[in-house]
C-alpha atoms as a PDB file:
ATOM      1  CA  UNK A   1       6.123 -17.285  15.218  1.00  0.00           C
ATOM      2  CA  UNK A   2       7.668 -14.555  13.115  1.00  0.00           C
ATOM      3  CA  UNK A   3       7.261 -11.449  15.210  1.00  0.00           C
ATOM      4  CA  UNK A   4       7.194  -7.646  15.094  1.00  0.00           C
ATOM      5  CA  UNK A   5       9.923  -5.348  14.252  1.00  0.00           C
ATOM      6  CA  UNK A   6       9.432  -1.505  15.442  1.00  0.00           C
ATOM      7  CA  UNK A   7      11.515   1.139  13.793  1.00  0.00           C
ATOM      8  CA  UNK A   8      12.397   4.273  15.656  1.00  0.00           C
ATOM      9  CA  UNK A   9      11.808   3.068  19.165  1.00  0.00           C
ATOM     10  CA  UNK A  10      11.662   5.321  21.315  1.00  0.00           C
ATOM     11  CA  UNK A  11      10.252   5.655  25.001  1.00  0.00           C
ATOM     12  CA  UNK A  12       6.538   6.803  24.343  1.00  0.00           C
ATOM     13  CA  UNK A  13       4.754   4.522  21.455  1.00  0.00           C
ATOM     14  CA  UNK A  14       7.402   3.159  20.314  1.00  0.00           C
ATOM     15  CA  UNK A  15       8.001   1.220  23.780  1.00  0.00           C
ATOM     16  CA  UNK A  16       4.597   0.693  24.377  1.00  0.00           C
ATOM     17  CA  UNK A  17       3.855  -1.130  20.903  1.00  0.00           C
ATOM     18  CA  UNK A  18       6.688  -3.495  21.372  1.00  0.00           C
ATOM     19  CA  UNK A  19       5.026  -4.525  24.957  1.00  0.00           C
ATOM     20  CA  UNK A  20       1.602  -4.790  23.403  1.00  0.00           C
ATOM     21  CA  UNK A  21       2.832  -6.909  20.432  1.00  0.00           C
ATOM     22  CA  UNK A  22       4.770  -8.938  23.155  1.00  0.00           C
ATOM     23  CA  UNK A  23       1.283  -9.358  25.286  1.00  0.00           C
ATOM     24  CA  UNK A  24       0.074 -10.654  21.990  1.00  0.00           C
ATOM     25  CA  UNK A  25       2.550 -13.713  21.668  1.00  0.00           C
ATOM     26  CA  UNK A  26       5.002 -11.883  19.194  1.00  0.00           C
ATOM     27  CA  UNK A  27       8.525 -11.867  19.211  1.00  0.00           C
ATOM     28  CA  UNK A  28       9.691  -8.272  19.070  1.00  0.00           C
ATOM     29  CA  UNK A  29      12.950  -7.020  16.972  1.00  0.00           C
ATOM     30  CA  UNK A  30      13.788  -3.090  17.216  1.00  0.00           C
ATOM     31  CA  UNK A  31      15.472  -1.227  14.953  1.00  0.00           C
ATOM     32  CA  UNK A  32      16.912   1.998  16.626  1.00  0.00           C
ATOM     33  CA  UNK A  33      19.892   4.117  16.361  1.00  0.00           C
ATOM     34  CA  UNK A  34      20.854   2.620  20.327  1.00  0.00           C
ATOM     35  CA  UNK A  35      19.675   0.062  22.186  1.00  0.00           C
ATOM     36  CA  UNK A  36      16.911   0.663  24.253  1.00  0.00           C
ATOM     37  CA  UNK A  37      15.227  -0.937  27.078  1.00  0.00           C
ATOM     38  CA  UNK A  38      11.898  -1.468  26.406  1.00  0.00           C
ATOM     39  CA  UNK A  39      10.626  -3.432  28.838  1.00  0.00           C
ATOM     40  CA  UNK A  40      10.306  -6.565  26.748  1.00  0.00           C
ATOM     41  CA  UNK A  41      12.330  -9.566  25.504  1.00  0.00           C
ATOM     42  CA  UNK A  42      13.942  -7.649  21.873  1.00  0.00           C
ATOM     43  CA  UNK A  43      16.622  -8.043  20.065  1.00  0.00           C
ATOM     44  CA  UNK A  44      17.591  -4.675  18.753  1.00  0.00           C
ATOM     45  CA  UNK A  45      19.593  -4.124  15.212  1.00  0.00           C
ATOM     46  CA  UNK A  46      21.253  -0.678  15.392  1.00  0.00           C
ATOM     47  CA  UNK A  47      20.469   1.875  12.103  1.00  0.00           C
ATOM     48  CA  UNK A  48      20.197   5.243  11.265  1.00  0.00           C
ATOM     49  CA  UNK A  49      16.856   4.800   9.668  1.00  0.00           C
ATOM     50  CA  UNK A  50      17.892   7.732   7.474  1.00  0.00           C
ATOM     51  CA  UNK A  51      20.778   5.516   6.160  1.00  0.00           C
ATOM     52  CA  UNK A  52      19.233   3.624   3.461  1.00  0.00           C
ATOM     53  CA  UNK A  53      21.804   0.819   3.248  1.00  0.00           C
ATOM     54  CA  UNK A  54      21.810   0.466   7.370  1.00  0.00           C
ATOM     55  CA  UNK A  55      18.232   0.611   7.360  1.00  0.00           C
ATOM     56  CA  UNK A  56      18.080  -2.382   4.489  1.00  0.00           C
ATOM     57  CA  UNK A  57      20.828  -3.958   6.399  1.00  0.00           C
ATOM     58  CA  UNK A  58      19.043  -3.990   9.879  1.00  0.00           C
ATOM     59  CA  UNK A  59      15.853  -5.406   8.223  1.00  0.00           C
ATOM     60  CA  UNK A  60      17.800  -8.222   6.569  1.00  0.00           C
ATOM     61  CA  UNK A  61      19.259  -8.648  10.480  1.00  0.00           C
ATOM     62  CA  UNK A  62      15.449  -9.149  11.542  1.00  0.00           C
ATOM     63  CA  UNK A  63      14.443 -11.442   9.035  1.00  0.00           C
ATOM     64  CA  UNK A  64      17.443 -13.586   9.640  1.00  0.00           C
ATOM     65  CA  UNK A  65      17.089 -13.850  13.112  1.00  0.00           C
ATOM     66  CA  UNK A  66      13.478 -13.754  13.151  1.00  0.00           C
ATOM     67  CA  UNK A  67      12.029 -14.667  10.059  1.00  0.00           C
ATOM     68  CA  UNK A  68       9.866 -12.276   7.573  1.00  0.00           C
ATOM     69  CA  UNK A  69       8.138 -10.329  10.143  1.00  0.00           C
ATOM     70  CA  UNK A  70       3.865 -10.363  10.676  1.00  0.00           C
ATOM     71  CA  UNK A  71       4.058  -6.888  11.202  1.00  0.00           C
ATOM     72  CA  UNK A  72       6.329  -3.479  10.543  1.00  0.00           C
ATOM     73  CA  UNK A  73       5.405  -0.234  13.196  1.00  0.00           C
ATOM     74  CA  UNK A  74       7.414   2.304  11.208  1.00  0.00           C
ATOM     75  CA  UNK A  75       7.620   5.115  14.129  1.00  0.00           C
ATOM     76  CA  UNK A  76      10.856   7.059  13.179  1.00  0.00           C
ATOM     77  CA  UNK A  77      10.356  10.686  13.230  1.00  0.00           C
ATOM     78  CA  UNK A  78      11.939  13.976  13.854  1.00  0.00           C
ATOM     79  CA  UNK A  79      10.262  15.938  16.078  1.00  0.00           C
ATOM     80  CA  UNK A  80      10.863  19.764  15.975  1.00  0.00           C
ATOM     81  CA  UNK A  81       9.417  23.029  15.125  1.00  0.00           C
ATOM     82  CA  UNK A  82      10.164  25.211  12.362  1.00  0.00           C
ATOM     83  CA  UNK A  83       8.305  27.855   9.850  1.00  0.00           C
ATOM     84  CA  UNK A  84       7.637  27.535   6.034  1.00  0.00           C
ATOM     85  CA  UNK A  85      10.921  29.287   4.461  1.00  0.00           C
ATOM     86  CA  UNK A  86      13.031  28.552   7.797  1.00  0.00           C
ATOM     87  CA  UNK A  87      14.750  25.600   6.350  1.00  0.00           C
ATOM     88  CA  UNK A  88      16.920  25.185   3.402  1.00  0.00           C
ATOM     89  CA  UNK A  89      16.230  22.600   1.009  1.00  0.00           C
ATOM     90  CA  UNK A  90      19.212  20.350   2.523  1.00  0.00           C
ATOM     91  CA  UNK A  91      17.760  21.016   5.914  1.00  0.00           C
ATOM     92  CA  UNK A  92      14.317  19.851   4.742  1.00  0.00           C
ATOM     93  CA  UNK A  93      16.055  16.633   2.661  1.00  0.00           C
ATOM     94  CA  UNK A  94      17.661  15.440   6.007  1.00  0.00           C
ATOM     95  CA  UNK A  95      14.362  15.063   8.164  1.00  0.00           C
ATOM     96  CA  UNK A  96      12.725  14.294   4.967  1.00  0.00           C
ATOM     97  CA  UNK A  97      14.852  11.003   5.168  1.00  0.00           C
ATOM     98  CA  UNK A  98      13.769   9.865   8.625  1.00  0.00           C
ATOM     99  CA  UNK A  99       9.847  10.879   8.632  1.00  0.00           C
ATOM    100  CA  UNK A 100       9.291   9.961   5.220  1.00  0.00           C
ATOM    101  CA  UNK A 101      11.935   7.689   2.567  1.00  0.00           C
ATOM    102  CA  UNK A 102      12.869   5.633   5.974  1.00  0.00           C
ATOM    103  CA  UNK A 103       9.107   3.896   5.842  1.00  0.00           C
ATOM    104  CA  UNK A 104       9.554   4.089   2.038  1.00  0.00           C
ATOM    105  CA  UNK A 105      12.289   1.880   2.234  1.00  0.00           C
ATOM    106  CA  UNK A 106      11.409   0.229   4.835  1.00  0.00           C
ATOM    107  CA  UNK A 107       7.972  -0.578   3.132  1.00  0.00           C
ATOM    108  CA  UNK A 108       9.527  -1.453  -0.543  1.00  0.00           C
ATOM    109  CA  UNK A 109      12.311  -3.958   1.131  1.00  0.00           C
ATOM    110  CA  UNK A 110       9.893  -6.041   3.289  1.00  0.00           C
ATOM    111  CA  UNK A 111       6.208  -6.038   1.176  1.00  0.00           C
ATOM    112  CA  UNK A 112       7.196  -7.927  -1.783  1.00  0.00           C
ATOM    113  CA  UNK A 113       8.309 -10.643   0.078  1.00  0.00           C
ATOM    114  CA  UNK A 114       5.197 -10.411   2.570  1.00  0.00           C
ATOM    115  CA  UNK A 115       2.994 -10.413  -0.113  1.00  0.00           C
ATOM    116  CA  UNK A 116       4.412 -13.389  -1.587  1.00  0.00           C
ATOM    117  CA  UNK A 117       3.234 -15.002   1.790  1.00  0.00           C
ATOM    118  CA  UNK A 118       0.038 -13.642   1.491  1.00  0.00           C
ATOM    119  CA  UNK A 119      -0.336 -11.981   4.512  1.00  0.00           C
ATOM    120  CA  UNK A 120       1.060  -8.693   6.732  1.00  0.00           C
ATOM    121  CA  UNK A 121       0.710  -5.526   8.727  1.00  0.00           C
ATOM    122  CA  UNK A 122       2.606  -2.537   7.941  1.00  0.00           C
ATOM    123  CA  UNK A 123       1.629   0.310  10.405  1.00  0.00           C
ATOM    124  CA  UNK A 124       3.589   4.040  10.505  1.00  0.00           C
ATOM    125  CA  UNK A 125       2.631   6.468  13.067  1.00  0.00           C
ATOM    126  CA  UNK A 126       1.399   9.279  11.816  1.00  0.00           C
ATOM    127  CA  UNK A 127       0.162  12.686  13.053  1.00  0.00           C
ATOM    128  CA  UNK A 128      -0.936  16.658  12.204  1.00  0.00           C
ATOM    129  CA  UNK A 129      -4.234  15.783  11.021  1.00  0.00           C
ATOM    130  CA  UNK A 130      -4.040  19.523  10.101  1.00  0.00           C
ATOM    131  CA  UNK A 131      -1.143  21.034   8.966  1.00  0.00           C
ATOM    132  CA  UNK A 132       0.493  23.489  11.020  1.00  0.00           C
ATOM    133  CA  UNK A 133       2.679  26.644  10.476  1.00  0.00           C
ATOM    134  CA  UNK A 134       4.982  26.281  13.258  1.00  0.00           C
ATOM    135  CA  UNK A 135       5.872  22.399  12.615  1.00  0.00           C
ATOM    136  CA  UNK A 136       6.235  22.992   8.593  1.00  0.00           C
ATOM    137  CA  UNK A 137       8.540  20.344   8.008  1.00  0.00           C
ATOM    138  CA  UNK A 138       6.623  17.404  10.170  1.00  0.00           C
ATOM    139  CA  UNK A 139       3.432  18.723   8.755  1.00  0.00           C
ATOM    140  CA  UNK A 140       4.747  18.176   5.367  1.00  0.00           C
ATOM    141  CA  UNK A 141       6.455  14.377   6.275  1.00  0.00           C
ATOM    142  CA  UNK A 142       2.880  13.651   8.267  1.00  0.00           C
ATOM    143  CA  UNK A 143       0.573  14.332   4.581  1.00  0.00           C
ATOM    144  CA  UNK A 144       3.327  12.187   2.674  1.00  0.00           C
ATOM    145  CA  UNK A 145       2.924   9.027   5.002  1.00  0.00           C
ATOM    146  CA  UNK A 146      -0.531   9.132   4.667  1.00  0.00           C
ATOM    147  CA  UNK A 147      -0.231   9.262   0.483  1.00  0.00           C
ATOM    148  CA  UNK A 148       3.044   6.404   0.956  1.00  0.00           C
ATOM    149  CA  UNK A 149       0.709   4.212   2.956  1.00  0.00           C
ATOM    150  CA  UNK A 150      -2.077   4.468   0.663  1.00  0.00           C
ATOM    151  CA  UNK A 151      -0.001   3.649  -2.582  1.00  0.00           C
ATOM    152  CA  UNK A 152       1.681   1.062  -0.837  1.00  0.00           C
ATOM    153  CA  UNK A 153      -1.940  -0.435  -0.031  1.00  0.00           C
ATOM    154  CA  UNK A 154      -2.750   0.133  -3.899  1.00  0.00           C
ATOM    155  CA  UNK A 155       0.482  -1.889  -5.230  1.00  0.00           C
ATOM    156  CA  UNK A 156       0.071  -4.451  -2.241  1.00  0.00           C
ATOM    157  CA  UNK A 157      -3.677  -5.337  -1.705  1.00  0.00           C
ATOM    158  CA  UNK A 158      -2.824  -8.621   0.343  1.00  0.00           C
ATOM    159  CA  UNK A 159      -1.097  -6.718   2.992  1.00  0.00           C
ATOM    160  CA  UNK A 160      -2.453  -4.206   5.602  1.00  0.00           C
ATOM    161  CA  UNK A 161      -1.222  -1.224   4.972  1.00  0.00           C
ATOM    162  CA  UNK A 162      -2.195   2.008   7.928  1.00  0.00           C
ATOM    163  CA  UNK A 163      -1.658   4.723   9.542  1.00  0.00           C
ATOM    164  CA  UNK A 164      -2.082   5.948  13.395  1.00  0.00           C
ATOM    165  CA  UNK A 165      -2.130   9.466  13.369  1.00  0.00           C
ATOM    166  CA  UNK A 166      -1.999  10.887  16.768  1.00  0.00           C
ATOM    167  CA  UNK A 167      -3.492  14.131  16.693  1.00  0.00           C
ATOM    168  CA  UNK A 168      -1.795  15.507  20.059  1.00  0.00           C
ATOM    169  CA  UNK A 169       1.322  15.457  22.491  1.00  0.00           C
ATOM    170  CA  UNK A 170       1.838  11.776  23.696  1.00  0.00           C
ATOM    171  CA  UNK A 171       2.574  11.874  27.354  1.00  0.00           C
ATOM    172  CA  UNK A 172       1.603   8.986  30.031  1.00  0.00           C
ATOM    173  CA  UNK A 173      -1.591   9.389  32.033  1.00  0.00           C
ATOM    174  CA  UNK A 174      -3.282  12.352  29.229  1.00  0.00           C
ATOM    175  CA  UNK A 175      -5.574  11.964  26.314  1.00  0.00           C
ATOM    176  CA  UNK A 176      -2.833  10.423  23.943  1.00  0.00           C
ATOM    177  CA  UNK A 177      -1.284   7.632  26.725  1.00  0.00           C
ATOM    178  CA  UNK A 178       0.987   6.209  24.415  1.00  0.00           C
ATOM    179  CA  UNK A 179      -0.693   2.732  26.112  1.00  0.00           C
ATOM    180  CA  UNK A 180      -4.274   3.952  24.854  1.00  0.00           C
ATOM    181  CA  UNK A 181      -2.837   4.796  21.390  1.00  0.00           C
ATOM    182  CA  UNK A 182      -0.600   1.182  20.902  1.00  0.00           C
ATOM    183  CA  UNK A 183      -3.891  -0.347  21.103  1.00  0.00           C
ATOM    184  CA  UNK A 184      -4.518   0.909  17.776  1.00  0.00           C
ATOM    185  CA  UNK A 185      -1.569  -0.697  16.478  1.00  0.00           C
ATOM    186  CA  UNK A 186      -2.962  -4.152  17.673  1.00  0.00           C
ATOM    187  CA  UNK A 187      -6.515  -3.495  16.352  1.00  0.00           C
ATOM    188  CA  UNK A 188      -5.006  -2.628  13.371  1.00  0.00           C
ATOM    189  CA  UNK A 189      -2.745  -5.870  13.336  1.00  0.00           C
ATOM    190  CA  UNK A 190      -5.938  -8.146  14.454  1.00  0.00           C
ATOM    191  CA  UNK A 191      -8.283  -6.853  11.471  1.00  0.00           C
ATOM    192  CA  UNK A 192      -9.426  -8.749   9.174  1.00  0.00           C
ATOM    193  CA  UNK A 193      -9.969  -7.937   5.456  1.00  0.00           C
ATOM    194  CA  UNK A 194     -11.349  -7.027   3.132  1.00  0.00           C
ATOM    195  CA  UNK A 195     -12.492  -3.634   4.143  1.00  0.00           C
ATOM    196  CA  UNK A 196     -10.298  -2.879   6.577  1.00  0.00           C
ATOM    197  CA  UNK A 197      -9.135   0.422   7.990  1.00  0.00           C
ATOM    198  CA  UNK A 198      -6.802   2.601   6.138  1.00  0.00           C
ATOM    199  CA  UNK A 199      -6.243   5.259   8.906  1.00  0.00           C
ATOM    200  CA  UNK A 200      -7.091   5.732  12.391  1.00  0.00           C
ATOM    201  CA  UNK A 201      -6.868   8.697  14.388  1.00  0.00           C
ATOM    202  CA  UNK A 202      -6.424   9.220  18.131  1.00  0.00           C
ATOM    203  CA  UNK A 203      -7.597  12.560  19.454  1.00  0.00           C
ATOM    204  CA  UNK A 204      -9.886  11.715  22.725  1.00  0.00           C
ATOM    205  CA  UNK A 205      -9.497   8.220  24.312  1.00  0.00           C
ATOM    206  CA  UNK A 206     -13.179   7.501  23.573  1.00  0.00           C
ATOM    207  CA  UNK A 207     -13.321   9.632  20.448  1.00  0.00           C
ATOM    208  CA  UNK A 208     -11.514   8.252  17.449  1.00  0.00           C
ATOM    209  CA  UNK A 209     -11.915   8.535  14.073  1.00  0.00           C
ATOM    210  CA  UNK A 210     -11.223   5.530  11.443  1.00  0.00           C
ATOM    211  CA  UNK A 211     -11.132   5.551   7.510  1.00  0.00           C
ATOM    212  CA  UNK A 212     -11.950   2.235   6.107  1.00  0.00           C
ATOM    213  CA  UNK A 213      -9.836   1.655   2.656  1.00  0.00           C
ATOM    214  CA  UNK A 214     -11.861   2.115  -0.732  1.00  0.00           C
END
């Protein structure tokens, strides 16, 4: 069946969605700026997600060899602090590329053509809940993923459109287990609409929060 492609994986969710996608009978496709080892059966299209043309390029790579894909797990982010004013505004524009026009793109290549099918997932992972000071810039790409997926989900009512946001450090064997946390992914895959959930957020491993769409 036409499978899953994760962008941006990396070792923590990014590794651990691709195996839970795999449990579920998908066939899993990575787009990444190296190959990783993942622990499952992937083929793996190499991108700088921040590239538009090798990101559109890697995509059309997935669909040829795998068909349109059932689902998209945008994960690409940079990860790093910094202070409001720190930055310049080309600093800002580069990780402004990966955390937030890489899942535009992503998104606005692959939807039309999904929702001609009638049916998809497109999850990004998400995070600061709250914004904070010391991570301005990932603060500020976190709030715009949450307003892309939600327009996205406007234009695009036939596909499911959400985001994870994982309110803490992801780390194996702690509260945010990136295994815990790709169950949401496959939850979020698994729903059925209408009414289904716009956001999710993992903070405890029994305490999350969801926000249905409106």
């Amino acid at each position: 069946m036409p499978g899953v492609v994760v962008i941006g994986a990396g070792p923590g969710i990014g590794r651990a969605v691709a195996q839970r996608f795999a449990r579920g009978g998908l066939e899993v496709a990575l787009v990444a700026r190296t190959h990783r080892e993942l622990g499952v059966a992937a083929t793996t299209h190499l991108a700088d997600v921040g590239d538009e043309h090798a990101l559109r390029g890697a995509l059309d790579g997935v669909a040829g060899e795998l068909g349109l894909p059932e689902a998209v797990v945008y994960n690409a982010a940079v990860i790093r602090p910094d202070t409001p004013g720190e930055l310049s505004v080309d600093e800002h524009l580069a990780l402004w590329r990966v955390n937030v026009l890489g899942a535009y793109v992503a998104a606005a290549h692959l939807a039309p053509a999904m929702a001609e099918r009638g049916r998809g997932t497109f999850l990004v992972t998400g995070g600061m809940p709250e914004p904070k000071a010391a991570y301005s810039s990932l603060s500020l790409g976190k709030a715009a993923l949450r307003t892309l997926v939600a327009l996205f989900a406007e234009q695009y009512p036939a596909l499911h459109f959400a985001t994870v946001t994982v309110a803490g450090a992801v780390a194996p064997g702690t509260a945010f287990d990136p295994d815990d946390i790709a169950e949401h992914y496959w939850r979020l895959h698994t729903q059925r609409g209408p009414g289904w959930d716009l956001e999710v957020v993992h903070d405890q491993p029994q305490s999350w929060v969801k926000h249905p769409a409106r």
